[in-house]
N, C-alpha and C. Protein backbone atom coordinates (compact mmCIF):
# COMPACT_ATOMS: atom_id res chain seq x y z
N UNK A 1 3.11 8.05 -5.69
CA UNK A 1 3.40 7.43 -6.95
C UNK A 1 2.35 7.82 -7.97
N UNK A 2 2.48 7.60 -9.71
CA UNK A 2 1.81 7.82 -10.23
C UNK A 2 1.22 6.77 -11.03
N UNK A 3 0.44 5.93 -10.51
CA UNK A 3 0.03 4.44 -11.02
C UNK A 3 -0.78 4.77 -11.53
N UNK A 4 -1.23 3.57 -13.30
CA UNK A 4 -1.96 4.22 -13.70
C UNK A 4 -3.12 2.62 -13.56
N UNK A 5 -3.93 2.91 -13.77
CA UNK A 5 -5.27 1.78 -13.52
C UNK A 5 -6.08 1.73 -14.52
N UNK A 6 -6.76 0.57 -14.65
CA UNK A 6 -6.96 0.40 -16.07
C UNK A 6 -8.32 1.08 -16.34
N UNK A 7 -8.85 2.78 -15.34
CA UNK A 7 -9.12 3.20 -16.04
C UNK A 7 -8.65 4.27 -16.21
N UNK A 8 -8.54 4.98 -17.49
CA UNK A 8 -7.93 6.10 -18.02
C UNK A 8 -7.93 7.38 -16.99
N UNK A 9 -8.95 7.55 -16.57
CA UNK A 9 -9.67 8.64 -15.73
C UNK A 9 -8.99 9.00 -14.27
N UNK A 10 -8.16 8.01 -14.23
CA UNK A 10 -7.78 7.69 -12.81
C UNK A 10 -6.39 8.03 -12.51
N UNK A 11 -5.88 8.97 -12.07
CA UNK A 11 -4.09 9.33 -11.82
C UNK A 11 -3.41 8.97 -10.38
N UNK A 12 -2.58 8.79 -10.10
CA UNK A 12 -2.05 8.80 -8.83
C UNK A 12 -1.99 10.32 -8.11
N UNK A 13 -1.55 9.64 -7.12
CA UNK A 13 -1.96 10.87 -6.07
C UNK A 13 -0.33 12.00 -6.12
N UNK A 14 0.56 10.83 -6.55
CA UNK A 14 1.42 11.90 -6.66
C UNK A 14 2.89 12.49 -5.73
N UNK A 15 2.59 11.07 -4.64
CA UNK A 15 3.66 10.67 -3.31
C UNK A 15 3.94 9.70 -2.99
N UNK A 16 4.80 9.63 -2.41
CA UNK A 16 5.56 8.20 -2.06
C UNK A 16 4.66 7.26 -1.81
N UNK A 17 5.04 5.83 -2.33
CA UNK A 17 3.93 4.52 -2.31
C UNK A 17 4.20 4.71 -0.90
N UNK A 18 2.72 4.03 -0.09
CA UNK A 18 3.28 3.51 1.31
C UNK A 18 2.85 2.40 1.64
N UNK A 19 3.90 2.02 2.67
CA UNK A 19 3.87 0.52 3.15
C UNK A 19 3.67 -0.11 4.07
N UNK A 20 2.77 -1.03 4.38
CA UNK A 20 2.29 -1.45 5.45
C UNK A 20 2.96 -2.59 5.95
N UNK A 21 3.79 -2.68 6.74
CA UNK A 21 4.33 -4.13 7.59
C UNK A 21 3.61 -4.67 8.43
N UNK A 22 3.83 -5.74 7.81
CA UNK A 22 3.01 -6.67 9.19
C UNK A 22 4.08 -7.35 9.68
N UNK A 23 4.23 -7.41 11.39
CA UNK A 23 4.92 -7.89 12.34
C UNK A 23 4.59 -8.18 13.65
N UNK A 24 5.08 -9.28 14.42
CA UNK A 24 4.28 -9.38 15.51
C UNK A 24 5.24 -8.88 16.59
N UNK A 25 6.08 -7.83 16.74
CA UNK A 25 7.11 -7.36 17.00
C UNK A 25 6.26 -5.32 17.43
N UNK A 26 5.91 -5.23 18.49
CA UNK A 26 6.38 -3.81 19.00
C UNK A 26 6.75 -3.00 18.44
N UNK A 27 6.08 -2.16 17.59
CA UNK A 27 7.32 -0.90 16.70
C UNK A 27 6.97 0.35 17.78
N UNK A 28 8.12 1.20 18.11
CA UNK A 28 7.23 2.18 18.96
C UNK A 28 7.78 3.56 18.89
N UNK A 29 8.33 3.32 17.63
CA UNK A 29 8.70 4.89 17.05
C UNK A 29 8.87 4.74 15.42
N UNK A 30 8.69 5.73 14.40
CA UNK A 30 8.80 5.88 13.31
C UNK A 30 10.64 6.24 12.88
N UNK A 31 10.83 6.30 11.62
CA UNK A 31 12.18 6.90 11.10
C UNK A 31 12.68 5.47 11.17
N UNK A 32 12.84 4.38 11.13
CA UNK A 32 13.36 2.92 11.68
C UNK A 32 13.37 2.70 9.89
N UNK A 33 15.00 1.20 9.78
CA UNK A 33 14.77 0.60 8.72
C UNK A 33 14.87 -0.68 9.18
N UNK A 34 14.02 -1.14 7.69
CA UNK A 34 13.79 -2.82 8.64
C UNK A 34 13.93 -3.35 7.01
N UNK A 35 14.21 -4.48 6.89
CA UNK A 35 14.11 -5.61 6.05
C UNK A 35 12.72 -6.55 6.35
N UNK A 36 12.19 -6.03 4.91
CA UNK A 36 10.82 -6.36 4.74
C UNK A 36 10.20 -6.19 3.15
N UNK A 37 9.05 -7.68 3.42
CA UNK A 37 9.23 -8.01 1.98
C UNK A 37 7.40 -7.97 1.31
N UNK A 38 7.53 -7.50 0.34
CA UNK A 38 6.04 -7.10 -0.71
C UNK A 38 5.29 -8.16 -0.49
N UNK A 39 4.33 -8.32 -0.40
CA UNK A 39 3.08 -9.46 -0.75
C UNK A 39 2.25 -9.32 -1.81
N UNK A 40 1.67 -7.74 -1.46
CA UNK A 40 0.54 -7.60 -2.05
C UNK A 40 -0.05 -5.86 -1.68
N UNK A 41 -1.43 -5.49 -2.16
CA UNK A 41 -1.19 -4.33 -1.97
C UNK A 41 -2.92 -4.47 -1.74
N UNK A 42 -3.34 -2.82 -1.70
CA UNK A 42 -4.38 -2.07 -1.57
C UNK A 42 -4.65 -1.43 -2.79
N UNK A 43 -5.74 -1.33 -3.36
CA UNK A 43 -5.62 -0.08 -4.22
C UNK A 43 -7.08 0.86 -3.38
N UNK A 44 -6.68 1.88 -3.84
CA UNK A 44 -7.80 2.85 -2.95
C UNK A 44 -7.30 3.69 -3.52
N UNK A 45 -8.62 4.52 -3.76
CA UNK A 45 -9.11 6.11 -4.49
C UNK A 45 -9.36 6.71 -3.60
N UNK A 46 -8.92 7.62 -3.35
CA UNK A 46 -8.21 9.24 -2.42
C UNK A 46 -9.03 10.24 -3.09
N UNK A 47 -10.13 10.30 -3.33
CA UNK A 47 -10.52 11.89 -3.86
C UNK A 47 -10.67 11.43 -5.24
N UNK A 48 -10.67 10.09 -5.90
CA UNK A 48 -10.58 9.58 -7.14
C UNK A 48 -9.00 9.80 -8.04
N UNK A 49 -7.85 9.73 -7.17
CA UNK A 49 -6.78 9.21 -7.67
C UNK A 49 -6.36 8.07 -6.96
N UNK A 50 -5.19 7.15 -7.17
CA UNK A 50 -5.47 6.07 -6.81
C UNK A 50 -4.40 6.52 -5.47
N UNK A 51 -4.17 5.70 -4.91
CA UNK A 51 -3.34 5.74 -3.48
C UNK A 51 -3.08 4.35 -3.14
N UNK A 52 -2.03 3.61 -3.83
CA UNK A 52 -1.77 2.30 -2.80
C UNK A 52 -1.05 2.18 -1.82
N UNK A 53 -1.55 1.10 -1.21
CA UNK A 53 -0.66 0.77 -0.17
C UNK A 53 -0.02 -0.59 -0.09
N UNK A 54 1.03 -0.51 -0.29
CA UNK A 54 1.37 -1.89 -0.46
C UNK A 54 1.64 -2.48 1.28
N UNK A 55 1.74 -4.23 1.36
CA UNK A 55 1.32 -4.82 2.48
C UNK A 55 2.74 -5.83 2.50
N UNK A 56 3.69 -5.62 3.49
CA UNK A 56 4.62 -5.64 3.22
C UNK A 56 4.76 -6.84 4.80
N UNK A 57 5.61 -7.57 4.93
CA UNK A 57 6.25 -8.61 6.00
C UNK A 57 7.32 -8.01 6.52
N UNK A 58 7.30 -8.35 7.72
CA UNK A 58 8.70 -8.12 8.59
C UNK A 58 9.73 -9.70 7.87
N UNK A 59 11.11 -9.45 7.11
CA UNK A 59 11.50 -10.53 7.07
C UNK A 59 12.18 -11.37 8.68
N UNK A 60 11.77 -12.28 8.72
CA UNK A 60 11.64 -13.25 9.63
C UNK A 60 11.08 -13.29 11.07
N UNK A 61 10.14 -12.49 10.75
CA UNK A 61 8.56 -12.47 11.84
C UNK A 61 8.27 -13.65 12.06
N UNK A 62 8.23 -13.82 13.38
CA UNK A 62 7.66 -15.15 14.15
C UNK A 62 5.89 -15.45 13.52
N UNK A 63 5.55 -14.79 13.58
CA UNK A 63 4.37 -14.81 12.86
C UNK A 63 3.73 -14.48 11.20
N UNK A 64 4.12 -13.53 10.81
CA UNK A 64 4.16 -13.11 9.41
C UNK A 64 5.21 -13.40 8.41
N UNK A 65 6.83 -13.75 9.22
CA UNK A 65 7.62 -14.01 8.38
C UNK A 65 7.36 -14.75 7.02
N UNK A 66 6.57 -15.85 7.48
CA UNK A 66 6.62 -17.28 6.32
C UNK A 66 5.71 -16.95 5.01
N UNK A 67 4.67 -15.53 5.28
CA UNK A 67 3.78 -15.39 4.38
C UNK A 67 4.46 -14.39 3.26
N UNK A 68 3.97 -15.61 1.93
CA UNK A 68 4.80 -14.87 0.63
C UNK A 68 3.95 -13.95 -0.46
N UNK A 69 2.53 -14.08 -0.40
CA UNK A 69 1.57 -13.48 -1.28
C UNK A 69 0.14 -13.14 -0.02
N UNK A 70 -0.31 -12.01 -0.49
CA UNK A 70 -1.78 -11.88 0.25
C UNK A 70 -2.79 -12.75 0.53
N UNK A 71 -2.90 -13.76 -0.33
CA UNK A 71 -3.50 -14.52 0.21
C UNK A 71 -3.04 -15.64 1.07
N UNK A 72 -1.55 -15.63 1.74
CA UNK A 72 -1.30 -16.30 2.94
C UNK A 72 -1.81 -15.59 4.43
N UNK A 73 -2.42 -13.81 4.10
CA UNK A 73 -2.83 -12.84 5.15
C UNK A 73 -4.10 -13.55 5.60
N UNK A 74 -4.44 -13.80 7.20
CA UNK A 74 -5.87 -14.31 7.64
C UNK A 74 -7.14 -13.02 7.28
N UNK A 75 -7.90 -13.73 7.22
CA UNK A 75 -9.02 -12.33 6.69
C UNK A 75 -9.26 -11.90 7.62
N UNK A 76 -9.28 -12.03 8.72
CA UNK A 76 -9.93 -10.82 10.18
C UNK A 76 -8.55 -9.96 9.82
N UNK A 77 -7.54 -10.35 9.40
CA UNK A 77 -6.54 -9.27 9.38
C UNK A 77 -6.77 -8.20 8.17
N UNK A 78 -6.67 -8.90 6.82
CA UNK A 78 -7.54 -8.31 6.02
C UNK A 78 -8.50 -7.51 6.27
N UNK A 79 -9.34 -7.49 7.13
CA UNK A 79 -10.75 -6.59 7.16
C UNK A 79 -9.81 -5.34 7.59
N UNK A 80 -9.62 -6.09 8.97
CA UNK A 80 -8.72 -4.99 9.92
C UNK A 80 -8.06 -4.10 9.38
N UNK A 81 -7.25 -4.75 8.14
CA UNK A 81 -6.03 -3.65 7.35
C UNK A 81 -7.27 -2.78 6.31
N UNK A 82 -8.22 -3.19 5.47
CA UNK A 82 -9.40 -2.98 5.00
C UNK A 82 -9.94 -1.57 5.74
N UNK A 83 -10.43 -1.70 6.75
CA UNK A 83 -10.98 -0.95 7.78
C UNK A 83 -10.46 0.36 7.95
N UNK A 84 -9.23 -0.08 8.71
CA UNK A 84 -8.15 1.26 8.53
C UNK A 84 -7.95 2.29 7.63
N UNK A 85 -7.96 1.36 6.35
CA UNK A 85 -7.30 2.19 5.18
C UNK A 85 -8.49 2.80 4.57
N UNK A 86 -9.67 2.31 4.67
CA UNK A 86 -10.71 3.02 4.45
C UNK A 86 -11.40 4.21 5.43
N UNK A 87 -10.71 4.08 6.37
CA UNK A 87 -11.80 5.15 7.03
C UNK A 87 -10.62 5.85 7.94
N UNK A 88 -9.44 5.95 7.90
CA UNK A 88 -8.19 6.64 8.81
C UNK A 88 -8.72 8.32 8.15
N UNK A 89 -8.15 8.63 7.42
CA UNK A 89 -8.58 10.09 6.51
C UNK A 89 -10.25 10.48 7.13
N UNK A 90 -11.28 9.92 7.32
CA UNK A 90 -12.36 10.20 7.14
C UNK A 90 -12.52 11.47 8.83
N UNK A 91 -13.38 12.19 8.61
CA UNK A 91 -13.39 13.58 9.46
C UNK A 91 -14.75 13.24 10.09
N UNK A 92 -15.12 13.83 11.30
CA UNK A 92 -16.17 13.39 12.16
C UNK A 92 -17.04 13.75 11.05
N UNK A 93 -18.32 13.31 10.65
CA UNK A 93 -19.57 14.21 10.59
C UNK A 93 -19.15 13.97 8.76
N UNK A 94 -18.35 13.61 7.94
CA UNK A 94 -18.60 13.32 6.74
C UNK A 94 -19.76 12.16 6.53
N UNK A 95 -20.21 12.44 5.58
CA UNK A 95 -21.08 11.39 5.07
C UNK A 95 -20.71 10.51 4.25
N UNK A 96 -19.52 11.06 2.68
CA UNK A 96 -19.32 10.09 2.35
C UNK A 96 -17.94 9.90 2.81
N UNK A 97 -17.52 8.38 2.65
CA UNK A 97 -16.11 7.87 2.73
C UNK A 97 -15.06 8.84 1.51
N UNK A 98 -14.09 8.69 2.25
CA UNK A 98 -12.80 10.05 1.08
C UNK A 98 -12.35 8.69 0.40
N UNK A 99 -12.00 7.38 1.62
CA UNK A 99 -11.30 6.54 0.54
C UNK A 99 -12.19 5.46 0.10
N UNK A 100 -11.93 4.72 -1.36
CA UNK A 100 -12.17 3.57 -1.58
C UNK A 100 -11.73 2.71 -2.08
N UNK A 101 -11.76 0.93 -1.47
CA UNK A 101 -11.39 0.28 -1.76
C UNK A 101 -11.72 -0.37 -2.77
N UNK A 102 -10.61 -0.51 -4.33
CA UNK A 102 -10.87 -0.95 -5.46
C UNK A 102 -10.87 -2.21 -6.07
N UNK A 103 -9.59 -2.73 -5.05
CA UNK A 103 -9.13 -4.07 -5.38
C UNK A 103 -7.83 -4.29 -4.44
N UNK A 104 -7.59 -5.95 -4.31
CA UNK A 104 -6.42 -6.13 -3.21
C UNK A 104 -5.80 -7.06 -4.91
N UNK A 105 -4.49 -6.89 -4.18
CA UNK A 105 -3.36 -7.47 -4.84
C UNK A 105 -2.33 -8.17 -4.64
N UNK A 106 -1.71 -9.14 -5.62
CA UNK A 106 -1.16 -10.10 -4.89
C UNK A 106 0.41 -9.84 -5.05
N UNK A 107 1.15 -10.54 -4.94
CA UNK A 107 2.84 -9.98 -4.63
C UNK A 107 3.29 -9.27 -6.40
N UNK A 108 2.87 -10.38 -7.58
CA UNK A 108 3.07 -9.92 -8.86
C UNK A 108 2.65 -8.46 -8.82
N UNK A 109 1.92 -8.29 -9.05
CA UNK A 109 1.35 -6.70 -8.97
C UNK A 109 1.88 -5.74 -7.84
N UNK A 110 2.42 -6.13 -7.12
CA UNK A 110 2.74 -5.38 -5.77
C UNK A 110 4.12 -4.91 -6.33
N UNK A 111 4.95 -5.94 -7.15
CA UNK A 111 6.31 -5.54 -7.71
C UNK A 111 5.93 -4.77 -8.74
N UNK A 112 5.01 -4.83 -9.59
CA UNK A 112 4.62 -4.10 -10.88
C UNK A 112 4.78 -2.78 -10.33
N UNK A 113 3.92 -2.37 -8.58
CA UNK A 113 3.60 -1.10 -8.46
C UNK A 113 5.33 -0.51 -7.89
N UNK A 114 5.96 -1.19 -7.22
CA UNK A 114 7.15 -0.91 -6.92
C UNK A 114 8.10 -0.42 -8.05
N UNK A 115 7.86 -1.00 -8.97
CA UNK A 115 8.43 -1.39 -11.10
C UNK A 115 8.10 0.67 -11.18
N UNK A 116 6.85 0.64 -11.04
CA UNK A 116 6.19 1.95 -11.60
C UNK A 116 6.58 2.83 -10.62
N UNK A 117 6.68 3.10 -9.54
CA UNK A 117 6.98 3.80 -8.37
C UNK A 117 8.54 4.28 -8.59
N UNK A 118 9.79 3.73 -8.79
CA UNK A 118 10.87 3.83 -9.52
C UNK A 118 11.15 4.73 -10.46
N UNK A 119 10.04 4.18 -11.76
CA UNK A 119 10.61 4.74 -12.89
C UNK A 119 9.78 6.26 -12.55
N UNK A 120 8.33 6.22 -12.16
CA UNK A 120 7.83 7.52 -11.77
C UNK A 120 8.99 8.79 -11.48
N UNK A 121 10.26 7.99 -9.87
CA UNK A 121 10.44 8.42 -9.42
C UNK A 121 12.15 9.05 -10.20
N UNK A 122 12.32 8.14 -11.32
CA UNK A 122 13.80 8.43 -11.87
C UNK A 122 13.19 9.92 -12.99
N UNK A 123 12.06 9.58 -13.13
CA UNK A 123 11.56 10.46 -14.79
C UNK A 123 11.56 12.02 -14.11
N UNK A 124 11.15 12.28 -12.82
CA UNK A 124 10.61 13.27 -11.75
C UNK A 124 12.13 14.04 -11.17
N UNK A 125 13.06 13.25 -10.55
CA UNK A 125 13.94 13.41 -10.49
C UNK A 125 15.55 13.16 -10.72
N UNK A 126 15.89 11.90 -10.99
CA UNK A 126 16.84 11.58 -11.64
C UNK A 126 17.50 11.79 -12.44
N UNK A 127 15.96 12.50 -13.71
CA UNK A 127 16.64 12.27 -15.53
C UNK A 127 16.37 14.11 -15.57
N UNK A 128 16.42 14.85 -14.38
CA UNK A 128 16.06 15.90 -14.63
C UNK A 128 17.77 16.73 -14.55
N UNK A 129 18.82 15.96 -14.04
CA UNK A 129 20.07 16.38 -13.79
C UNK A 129 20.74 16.50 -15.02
């Protein structure tokens, strides 16, 4: 996606938003569709463009179902999701971190980035027919 952040300097990376589900449910292959719903997001700088990730619910997870904004997420989970997203990309023997974490977000903003992700994606290809 191409989100823009409130500082000027800063562009998106330029690919599909991605999304993180939380479920207490076994996933054990990729390509799957599921019904699942926004909370909140990540923002993180990739090389200094932004890269979110939005943080998404399994709808009607025995465990995650009921949570409607990020801050219903427990913080050891938070770190955990934190953790990941900061240091998955990173290569043995770098010194500095590639990603960083800028700010977390709550479901309003999570639709804003979904809002922008859309029109990104109609202006790119849609309105080009």
């Amino acid at each position: 996606t191409n989100i823009q952040l409130n500082r000027t300097d800063i562009e998106g990376d330029n690919d599909p938003v991605d999304i993180c589900v939380l479920t207490e449910k076994d996933i054990t292959h990729g390509d799957i569709i599921v019904k699942a719903r926004p909370i909140g997001g990540f923002r993180l700088l990739d090389h200094n463009k932004a890269d979110d990730k939005l943080i998404a619910v399994l709808e009607n997870d025995a465990i995650y179902g009921s949570f409607r904004d990020i801050c219903d997420v427990p913080v050891m989970v938070i770190d955990r999701l934190k953790h990941y997203f900061t240091t998955y990309k990173d290569l043995p023997g770098d010194k500095s971190p590639r990603c960083i974490l800028t700010d977390i977000y709550d479901v309003k903003t999570a639709h804003e980035v979904i809002r922008r992700s859309i029109e990104d994606y109609d202006n790119e290809y849609r309105n080009e027919k």
